[in-house]
Every structure is written in structure tokens, then in C-alpha cells.
Protein backbone atom coordinates (compact mmCIF):
# COMPACT_ATOMS: atom_id res chain seq x y z
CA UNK A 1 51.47 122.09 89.90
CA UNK A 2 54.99 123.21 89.46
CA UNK A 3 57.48 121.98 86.66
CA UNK A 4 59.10 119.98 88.52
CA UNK A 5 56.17 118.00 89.79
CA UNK A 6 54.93 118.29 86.01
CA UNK A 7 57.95 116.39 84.82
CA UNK A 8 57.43 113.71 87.29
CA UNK A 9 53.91 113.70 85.86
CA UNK A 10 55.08 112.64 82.87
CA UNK A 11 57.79 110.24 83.80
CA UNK A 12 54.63 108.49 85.43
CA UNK A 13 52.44 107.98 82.22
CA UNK A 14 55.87 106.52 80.90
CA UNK A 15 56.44 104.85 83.30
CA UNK A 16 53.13 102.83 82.63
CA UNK A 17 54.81 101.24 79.12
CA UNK A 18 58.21 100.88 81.01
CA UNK A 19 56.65 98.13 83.26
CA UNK A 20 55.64 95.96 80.38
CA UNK A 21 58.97 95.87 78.87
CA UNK A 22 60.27 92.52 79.54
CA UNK A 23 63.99 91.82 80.61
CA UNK A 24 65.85 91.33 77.92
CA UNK A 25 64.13 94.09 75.67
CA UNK A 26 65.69 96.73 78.55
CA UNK A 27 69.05 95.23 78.93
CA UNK A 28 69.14 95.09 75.10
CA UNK A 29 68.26 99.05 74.75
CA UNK A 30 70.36 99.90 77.75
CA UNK A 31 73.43 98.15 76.31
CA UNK A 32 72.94 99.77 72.72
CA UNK A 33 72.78 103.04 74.35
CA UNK A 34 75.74 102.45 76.37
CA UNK A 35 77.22 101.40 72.83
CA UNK A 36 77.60 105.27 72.26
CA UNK A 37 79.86 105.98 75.42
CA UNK A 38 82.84 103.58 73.73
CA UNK A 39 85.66 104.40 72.11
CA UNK A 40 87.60 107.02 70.85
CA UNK A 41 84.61 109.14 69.55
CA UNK A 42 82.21 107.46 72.16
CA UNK A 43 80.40 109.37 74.83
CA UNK A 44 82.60 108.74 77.57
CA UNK A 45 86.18 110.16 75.88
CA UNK A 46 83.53 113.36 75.45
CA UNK A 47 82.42 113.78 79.11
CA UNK A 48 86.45 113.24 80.14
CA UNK A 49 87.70 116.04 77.97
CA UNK A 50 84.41 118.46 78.81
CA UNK A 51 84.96 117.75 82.65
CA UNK A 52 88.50 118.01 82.90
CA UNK A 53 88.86 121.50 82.89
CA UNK A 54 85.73 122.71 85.20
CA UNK A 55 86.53 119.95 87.52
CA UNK A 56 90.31 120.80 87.27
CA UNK A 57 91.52 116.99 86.81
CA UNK A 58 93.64 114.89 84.64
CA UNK A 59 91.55 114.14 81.55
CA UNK A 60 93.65 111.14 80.56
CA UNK A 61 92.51 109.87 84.46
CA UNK A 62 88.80 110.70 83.86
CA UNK A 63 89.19 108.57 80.32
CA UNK A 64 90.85 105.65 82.37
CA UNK A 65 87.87 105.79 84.88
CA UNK A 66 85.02 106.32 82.24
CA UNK A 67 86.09 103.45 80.15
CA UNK A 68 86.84 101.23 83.13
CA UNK A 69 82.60 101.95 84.31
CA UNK A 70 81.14 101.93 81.09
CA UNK A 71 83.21 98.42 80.30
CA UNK A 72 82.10 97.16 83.52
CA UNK A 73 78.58 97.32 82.36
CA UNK A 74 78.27 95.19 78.98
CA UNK A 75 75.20 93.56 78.19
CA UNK A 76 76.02 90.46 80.44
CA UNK A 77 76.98 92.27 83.41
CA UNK A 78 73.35 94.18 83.27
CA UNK A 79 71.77 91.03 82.60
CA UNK A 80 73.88 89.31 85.58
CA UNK A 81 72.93 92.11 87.68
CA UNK A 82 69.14 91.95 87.21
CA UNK A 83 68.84 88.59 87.90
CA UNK A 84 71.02 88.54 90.74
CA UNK A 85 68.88 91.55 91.91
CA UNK A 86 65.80 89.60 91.56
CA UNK A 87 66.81 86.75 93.76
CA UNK A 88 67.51 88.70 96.68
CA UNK A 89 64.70 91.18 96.17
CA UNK A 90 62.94 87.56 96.76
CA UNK A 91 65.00 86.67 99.65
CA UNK A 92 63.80 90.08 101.31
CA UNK A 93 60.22 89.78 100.72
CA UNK A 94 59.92 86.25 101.88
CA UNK A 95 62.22 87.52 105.46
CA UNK A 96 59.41 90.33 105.63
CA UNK A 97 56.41 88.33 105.11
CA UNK A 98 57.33 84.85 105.45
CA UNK A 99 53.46 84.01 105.31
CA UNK A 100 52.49 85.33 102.13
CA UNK A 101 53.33 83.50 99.07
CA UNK A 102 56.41 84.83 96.86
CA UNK A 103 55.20 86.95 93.74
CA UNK A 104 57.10 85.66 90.50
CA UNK A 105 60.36 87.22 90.68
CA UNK A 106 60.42 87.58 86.75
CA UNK A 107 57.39 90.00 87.56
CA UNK A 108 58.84 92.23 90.25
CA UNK A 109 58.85 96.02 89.48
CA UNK A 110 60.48 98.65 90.95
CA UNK A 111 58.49 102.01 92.49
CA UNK A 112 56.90 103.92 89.22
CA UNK A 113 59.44 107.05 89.90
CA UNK A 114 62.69 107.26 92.11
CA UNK A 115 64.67 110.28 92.09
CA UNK A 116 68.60 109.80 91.86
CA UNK A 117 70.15 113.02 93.89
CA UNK A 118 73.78 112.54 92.59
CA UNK A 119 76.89 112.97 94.38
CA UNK A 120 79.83 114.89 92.57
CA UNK A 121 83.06 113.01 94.13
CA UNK A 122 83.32 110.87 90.72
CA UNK A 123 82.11 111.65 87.58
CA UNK A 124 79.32 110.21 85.38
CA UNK A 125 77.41 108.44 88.21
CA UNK A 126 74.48 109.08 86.89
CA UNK A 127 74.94 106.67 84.29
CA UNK A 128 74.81 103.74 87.04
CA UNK A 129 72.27 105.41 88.46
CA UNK A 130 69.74 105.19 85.48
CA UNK A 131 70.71 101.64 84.98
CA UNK A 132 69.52 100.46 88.39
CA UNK A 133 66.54 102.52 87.70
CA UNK A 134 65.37 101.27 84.50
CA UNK A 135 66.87 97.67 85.28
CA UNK A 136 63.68 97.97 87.62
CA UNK A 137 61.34 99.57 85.15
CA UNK A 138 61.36 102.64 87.23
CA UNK A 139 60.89 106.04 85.89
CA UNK A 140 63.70 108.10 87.59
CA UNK A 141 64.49 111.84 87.68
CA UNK A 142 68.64 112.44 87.77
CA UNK A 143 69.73 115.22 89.88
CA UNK A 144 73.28 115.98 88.79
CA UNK A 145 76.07 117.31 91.35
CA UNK A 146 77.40 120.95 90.64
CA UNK A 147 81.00 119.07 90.07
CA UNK A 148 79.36 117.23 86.83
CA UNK A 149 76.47 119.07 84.79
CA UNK A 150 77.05 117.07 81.53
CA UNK A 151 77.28 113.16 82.52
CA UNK A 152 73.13 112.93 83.23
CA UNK A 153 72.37 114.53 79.96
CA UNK A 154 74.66 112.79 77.65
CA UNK A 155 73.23 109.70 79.09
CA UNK A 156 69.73 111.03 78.23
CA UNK A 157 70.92 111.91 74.80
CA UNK A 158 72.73 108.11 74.10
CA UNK A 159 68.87 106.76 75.16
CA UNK A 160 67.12 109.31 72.53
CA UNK A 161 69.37 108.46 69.93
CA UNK A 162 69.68 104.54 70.66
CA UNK A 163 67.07 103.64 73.00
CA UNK A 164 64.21 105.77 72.43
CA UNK A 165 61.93 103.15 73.89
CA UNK A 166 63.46 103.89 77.29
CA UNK A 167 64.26 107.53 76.86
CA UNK A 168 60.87 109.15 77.62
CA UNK A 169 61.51 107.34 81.52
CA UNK A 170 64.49 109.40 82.53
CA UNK A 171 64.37 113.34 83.34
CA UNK A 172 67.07 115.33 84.42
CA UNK A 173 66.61 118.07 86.57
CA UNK A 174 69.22 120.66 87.81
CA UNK A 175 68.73 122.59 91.29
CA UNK A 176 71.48 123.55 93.76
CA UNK A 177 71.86 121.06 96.44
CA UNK A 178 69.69 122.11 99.97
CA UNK A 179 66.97 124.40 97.88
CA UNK A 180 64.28 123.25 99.87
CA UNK A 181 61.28 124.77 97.21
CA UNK A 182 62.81 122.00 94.45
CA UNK A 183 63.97 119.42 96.84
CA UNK A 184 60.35 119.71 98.10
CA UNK A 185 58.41 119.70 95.11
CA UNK A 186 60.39 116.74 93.49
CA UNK A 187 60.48 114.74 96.97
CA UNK A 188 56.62 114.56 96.93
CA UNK A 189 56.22 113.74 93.65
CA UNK A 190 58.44 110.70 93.41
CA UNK A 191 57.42 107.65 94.99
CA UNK A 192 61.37 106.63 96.21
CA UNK A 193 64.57 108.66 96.77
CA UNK A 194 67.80 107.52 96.69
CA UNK A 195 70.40 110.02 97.37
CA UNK A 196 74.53 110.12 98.16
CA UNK A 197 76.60 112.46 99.25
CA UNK A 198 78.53 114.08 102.27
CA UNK A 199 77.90 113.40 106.13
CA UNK A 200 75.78 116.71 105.67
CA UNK A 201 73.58 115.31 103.18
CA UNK A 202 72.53 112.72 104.99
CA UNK A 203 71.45 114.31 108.51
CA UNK A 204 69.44 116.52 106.14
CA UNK A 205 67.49 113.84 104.11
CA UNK A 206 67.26 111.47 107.02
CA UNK A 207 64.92 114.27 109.17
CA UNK A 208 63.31 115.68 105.33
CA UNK A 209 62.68 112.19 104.17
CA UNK A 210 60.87 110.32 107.46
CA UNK A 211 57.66 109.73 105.59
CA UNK A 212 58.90 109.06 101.86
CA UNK A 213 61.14 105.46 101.09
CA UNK A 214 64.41 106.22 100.64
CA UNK A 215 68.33 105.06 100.54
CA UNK A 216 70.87 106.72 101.42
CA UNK A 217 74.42 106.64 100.92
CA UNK A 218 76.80 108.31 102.83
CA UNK A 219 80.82 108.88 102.68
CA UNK A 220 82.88 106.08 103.34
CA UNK A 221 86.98 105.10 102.82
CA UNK A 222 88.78 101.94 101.79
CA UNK A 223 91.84 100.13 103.09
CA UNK A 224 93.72 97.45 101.66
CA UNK A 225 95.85 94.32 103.58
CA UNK A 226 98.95 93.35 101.78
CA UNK A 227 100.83 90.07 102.68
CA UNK A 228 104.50 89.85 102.83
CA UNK A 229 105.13 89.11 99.13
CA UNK A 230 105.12 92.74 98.44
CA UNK A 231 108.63 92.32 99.06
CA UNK A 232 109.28 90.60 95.35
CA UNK A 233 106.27 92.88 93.88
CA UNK A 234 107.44 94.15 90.11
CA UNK A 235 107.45 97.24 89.26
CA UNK A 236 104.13 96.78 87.51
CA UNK A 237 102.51 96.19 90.87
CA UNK A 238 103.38 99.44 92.73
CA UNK A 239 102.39 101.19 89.17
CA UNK A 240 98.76 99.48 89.74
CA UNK A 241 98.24 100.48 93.77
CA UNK A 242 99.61 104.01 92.84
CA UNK A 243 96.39 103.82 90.37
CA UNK A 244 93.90 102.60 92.67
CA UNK A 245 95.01 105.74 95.33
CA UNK A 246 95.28 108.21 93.03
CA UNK A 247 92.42 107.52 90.42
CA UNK A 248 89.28 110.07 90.44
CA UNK A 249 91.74 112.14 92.85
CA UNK A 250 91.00 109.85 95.75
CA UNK A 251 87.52 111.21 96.00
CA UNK A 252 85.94 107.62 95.19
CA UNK A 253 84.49 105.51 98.17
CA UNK A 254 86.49 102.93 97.00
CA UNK A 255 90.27 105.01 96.78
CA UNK A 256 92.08 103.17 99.58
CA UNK A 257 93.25 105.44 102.24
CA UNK A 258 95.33 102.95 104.76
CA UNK A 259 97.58 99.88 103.75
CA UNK A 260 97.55 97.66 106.36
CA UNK A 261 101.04 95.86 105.50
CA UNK A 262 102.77 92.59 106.92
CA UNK A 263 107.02 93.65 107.61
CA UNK A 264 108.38 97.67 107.81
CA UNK A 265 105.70 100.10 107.29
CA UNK A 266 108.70 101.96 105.97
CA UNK A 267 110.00 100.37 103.76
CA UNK A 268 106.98 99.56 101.86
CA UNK A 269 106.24 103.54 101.52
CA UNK A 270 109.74 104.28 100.15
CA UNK A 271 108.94 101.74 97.58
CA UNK A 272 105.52 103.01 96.72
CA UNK A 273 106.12 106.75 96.72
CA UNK A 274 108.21 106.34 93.21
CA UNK A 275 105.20 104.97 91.72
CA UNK A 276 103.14 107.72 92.87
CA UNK A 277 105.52 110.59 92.05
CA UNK A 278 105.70 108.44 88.59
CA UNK A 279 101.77 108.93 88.30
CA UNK A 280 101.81 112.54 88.89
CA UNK A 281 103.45 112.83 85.43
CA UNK A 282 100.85 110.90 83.84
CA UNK A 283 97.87 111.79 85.71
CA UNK A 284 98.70 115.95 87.22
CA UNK A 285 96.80 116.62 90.95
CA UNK A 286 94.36 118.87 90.30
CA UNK A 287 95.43 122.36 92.48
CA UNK A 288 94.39 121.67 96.06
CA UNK A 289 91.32 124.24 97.27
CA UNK A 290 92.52 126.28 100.27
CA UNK A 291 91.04 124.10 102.28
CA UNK A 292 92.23 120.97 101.10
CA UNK A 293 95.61 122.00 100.89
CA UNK A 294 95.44 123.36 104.54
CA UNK A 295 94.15 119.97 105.70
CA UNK A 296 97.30 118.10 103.66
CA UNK A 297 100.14 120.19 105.14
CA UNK A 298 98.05 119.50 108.54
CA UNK A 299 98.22 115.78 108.09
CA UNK A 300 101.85 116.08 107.01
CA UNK A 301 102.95 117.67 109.83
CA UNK A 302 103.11 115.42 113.03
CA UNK A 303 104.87 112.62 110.54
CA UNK A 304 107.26 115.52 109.23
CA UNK A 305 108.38 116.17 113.24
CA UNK A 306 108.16 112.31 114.19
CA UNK A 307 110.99 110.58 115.86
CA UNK A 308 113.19 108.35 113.85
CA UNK A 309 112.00 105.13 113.68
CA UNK A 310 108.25 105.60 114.35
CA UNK A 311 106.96 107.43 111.78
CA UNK A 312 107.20 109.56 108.76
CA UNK A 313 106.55 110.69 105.69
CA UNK A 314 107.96 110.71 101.15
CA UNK A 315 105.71 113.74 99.59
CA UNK A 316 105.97 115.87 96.63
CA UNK A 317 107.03 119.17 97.20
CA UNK A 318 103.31 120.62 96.58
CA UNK A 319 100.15 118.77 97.88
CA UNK A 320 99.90 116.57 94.61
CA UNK A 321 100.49 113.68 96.91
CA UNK A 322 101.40 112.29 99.80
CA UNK A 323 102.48 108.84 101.60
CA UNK A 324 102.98 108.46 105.55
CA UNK A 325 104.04 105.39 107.40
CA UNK A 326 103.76 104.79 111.59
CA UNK A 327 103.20 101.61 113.51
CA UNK A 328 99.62 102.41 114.41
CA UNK A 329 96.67 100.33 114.05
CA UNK A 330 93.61 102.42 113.57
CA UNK A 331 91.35 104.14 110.62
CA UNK A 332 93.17 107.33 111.13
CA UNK A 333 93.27 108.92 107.40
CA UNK A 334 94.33 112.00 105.67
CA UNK A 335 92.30 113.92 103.65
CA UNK A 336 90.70 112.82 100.22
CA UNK A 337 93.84 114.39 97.88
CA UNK A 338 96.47 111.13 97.13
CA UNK A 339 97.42 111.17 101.11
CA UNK A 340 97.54 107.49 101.63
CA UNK A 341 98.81 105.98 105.26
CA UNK A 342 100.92 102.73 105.42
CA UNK A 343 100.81 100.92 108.73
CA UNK A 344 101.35 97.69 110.58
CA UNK A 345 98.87 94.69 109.74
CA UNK A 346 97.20 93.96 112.68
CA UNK A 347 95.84 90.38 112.93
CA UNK A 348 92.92 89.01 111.17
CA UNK A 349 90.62 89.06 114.06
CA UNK A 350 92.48 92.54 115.24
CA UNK A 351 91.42 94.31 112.18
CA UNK A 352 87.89 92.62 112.25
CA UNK A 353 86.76 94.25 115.99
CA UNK A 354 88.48 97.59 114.61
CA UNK A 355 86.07 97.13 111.98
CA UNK A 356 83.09 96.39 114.11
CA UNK A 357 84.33 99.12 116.21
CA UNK A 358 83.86 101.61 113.23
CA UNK A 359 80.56 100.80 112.56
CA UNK A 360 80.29 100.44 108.27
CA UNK A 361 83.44 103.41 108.15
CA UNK A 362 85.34 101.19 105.81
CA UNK A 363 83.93 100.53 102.45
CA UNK A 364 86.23 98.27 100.56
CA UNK A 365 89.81 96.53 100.98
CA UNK A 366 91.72 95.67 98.95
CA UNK A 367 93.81 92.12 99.55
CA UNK A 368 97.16 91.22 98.23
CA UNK A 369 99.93 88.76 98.59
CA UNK A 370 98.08 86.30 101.14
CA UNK A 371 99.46 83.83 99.98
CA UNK A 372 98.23 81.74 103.80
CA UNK A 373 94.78 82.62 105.28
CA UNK A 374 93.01 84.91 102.57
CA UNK A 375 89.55 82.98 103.76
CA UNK A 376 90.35 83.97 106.77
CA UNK A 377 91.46 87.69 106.22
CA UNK A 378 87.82 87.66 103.58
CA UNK A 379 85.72 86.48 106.34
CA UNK A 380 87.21 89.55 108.67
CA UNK A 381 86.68 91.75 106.31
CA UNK A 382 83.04 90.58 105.37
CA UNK A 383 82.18 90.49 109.01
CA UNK A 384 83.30 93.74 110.09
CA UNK A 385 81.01 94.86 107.51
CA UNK A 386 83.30 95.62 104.31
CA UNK A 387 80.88 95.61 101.12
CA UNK A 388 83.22 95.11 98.67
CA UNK A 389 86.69 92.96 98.72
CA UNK A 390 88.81 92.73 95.90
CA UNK A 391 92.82 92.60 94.83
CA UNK A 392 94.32 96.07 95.86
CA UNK A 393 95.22 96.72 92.36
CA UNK A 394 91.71 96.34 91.32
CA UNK A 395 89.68 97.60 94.28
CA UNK A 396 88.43 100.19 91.75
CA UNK A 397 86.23 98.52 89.72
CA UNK A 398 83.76 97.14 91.28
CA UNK A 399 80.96 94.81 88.91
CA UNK A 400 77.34 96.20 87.65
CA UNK A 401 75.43 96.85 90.21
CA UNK A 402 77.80 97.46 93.63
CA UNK A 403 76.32 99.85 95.31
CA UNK A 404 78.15 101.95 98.58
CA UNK A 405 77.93 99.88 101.55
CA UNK A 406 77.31 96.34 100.15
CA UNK A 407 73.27 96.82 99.41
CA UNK A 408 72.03 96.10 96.03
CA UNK A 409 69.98 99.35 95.16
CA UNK A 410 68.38 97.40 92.53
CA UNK A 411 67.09 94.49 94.64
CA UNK A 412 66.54 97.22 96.92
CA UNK A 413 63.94 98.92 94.22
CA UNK A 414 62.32 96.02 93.15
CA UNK A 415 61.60 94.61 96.77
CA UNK A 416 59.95 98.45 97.58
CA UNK A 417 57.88 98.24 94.18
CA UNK A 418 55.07 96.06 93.09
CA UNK A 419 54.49 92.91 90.48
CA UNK A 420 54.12 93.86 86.81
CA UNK A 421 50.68 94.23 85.86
């Protein structure tokens, strides 16, 4: 047996007391750990300033986005979430067996061990990630991204020191993403995967992972749909969407990408790009990879060349950030670095078969100013398959519990796992 596998091992014995817990003993010792990540000496002000410089980004933006997660799970909002997970673990079982008798939802368990394969486009994931796992009384092995090597730990050190109850459940283990020997050995160990990550990532896992349960999450973007009252916004309100595009870099699932706006496409982007040349004071673009920056000076150039009138572009003078306007209605996007694309708003039912059309592409949107028809414009959105719809200027912090693409990984878990006991 090799350590890896040995480590499972011994998440499994664990695992054993970690089903008898009962709910509000876990969401107690979960929100005393998470106790440690606040404030100005907490956990999470420590992982900003120890990832800022490896992961060349703003720290005061990685302390904006730590706090904002770690507030969004208080002990309510875990509590909220497991209960809410419970009901529609329920409402799968009785869809896939509508003969057999529901267990007691109180009672459902998750698998005994899941391994969490991280992705590295925002920092401290795995801290959501060993929430959902021990929410369902799963043992769970974090595999951290190269991009953050300290979140997964620290969260395993806030359990030792306030939760030690819990602590002897969670394992992290580092290996460099596609080494098959690790991936192997782990893989057939655990008794549930749940991995995210690149386009890549997925193909992989899908054809490596055919005979073990699994989820898996794959890229997505965000949009938002902004109603004419944009036209009387405050200042305050261009401050907040300049947030929501530039926070975590734009690497986030949820960083919107395309504004669909109601009135001139170009006027709205001279009135943003102040508040995002205003943010790169606050929050300084980390230096663009070769790559990245080719891709940005790519995407700038048909809008740079564009005939009056139908297109264009307000940029800094590096790659720090970037906003283009045309009269187009599609998904097109720039890449992942502040490049964010203001267009016509289509109709509601427009943007709904575009949606369809992508097939789950778009993430979240964020609405604003609909001041006529924002059931309708929600409905749309829901329909075309959107998993998470929320004001523009919040679109970034999502509750406990939202998963990429909608699912609930934790109802997911505890439908795939058996009754306590």
C-alpha cells in the first residue's frame, strides 16, 4: 500500500466517528474553526499577504475576497446550507427510486472519503471544499492547486487547533496536477471525486474516472443585464461593477465578462472605464504572462481598428485592463485579465435561446436597473441554464454552498452516500 492510499486508510477509520456526529455538533466545530480565519490577525488576512506575492496579485484584493468567503459562511449559513442540502438530496432519491421508501433525511451521510482536486483560479477554495465535505460527514483528502499551497493547510491547522473533533477527517495531499502514479493511487482509494479545473481537466477525468462517482466542474464565464437606469447610476455604482470584474483578477467563474446593456454600448463603457482605471490604483493587475498579455493586445485589436460608430475600445496603456463596446449580441469574450465587453441587450427571450444555444457556457449574471420585467429577465436567465443570478454589483458572492453550475455538491454527496448507522 502506498502513502497515499495509507492516508486514505486512515481518513476511513475517522471517518467511522465522523458519521455519528450529529448536525449541529459539526456546524458548531466548523464555525469555531472558521472563527480563526477573521479579522485582522485571523487566518484569512494571513493566506492574503502569503499569496500575494507567489501568485503576483493585489493583497488588499485577496483580503477583500477572503473576508467576503469566510463571512459568507457563519454558523447560519452552514446550518442553512445543510438543511437545504438535505431536502433535495431527498428530492433526488425519491426521482431515482420513487418505489422505495425515503430514508430519514436527518440520517443521510455522505460517501466515507471524497477527494477535493482543487482548482487554482481563486484562492482558498479549499476551505469550501472541506465544508461540503464534512457538512456530509465525509472524510475528504484536499488536493491543492500549484497557484495556492497554503489555503488547504491553514484550514487543517484552524480544525487542529479549534475543532479537533473534525480534524483527524481531512488530509491534504500535494502532487502536480496529471501525475498519473498519485492521481491513481488516491482515485482508487476514495470512494467519490470531485474535481474543477480547466477544459483540459475535465476530458482527462471524464475518460480516468468512468468507473469511480464523481463531479466535475469545468470553466465557465458570467454576464450581467443592466436596465436603462444606469444612466442616473452614482458614482458608487460603477466603483461596485469595476469590483465584481476586476476582483480575484477576473479568474473567478463568477467575474462577469459581457454587459449586456439597454441604450449606447458606448457610452456606458466611457463611464465605466474611470472606475476601472480608479481600481487599478487600489487593487494593481498582476503582470500579464506572455501569453496572457499576447491574447489581450489580440482582443484589443479589431476594436482598436473598428469603424466609428460600431465599436471600440478605453484601456490602460499596459494590459492591467481593458473595456470594449460593439453592437453584437453573442458570448464573444476576452481573455480572463479585467477585459470586460459591453454590448447591446438583446431581448429577454433573445438572450434566453443564446443561452440555450451555449449549452451551460454562462455561469452567473448579474441584473441591474430592471426596474420593468426582472421576473421575466430571472426566468431567461434560469432557463437558459444560469446557476446563479444576483445584482451585478454583488454577483461575487454567492451564499454557502453554490457550487459551479447551479448543483449543490453537498446534496450531491449525501444523495451518493448512505444513512447513518
Amino acid at each position: 500500500m502506498g502513502a497515499r492510499a495509507e492516508t486514505v486508510a486512515l481518513l476511513r477509520e475517522a471517518s467511522k466517528s465522523l458519521r455519528s456526529m450529529p448536525d449541529g455538533e459539526v456546524v458548531d466545530s466548523l464555525a469555531r474553526a472558521l472563527k480563526l480565519w477573521e479579522g485582522e490577525e485571523g487566518l484569512a488576512m494571513r493566506a492574503a499577504r502569503e499569496l500575494a506575492a507567489p501568485r503576483k496579485q493585489s493583497e488588499d484584493m485577496l483580503r477583500f475576497g477572503l473576508n467576503r468567503m469566510i463571512h459568507a459562511h457563519s454558523r447560519t449559513a452552514l446550518a442553512f446550507w445543510l438543511s437545504e442540502a438535505r431536502v433535495e438530496a431527498g428530492r433526488h432519491l425519491a426521482l431515482k427510486s420513487p418505489q422505495k421508501p425515503l430514508p430519514d433525511l436527518g440520517n443521510l451521510r455522505g460517501p466515507a472519503v471524497v477527494a477535493q482536486i482543487l482548482a487554482g483560479n481563486v484562492p482558498a477554495l479549499a476551505v469550501p471544499a472541506a465544508l461540503e465535505a464534512l457538512l456530509a460527514r465525509s472524510a475528504v483528502v484536499l488536493k491543492p492547486a500549484d497557484e495556492d499551497t497554503i489555503s488547504a493547510q491553514l484550514f487543517k491547522e484552524s480544525l487542529d487547533q479549534a475543532a479537533p473533533e473534525l480534524s483527524g477527517s481531512v488530509a491534504v495531499e500535494r502532487w502536480s496536477g496529471g501525475n498519473d502514479i498519485a492521481e491513481a493511487e488516491v482515485f482508487a482509494a476514495v470512494d467519490y471525486v470531485v474535481a474543477s479545473g480547466g477544459s483540459q481537466m475535465v476530458q482527462s477525468l471524464t475518460k480516468r474516472l468512468s468507473s469511480k462517482p464523481h463531479m466535475l466542474y469545468g470553466p465557465r464565464i458570467s454576464i450581467g443585464v443592466v436596465g436603462m437606469g444606469w444612466l442616473d447610476a452614482p458614482g458608487s455604482w460603477w466603483e461596485d461593477v469595476a469590483r465584481e470584474i476586476a476582483l480575484w483578477d477576473q479568474r473567478g467563474c463568477l467575474s462577469p465578462r459581457i454587459l449586456f446593456v439597454a441604450g449606447d454600448p458606448e457610452r456606458f463603457a466611457r463611464r465605466l472605464s474611470p472606475a476601472m482605471s480608479k481600481l487599478e490604483e487600489r487593487w494593481p493587475a498582476g503582470p500579464a504572462s506572455l501569453g496572457s498579455g499576447t491574447n489581450i493586445i489580440s482582443f484589443r485589436a479589431p476594436y482598436e481598428m473598428a469603424k466609428e460608430g460600431k465599436a471600440g475600445i478605453f484601456a490602460s496603456k499596459g494590459t492591467a485592463w481593458t473595456v470594449v463596446w460593439d453592437h453584437s449580441t453573442s458570448l464573444e469574450v476576452g481573455p480572463p485579465a479585467r477585459a470586460v465587453r459591453i454590448t447591446t441587450r438583446p431581448s429577454a427571450r433573445d438572450l434566453e435561446a443564446l443561452l440555450i444555444k451555449a449549452k451551460g457556457m454562462v455561469q452567473g449574471a448579474g441584473l441591474d436597473f430592471l426596474v420593468r420585467g426582472d421576473v421575466e429577465w430571472r426566468r431567461g436567465l434560469e432557463h437558459g441554464g444560469v446557476g446563479w443570478v444576483a445584482p451585478l454589483t454583488g454577483i461575487q458572492d454567492p451564499p454557502a454552498g453554490w457550487r459551479a453550475d447551479g448543483r449543490s455538491g453537498l446534496a450531491e454527496l449525501l444523495a451518493r452516500g448512505t444513512p447513518a448507522g
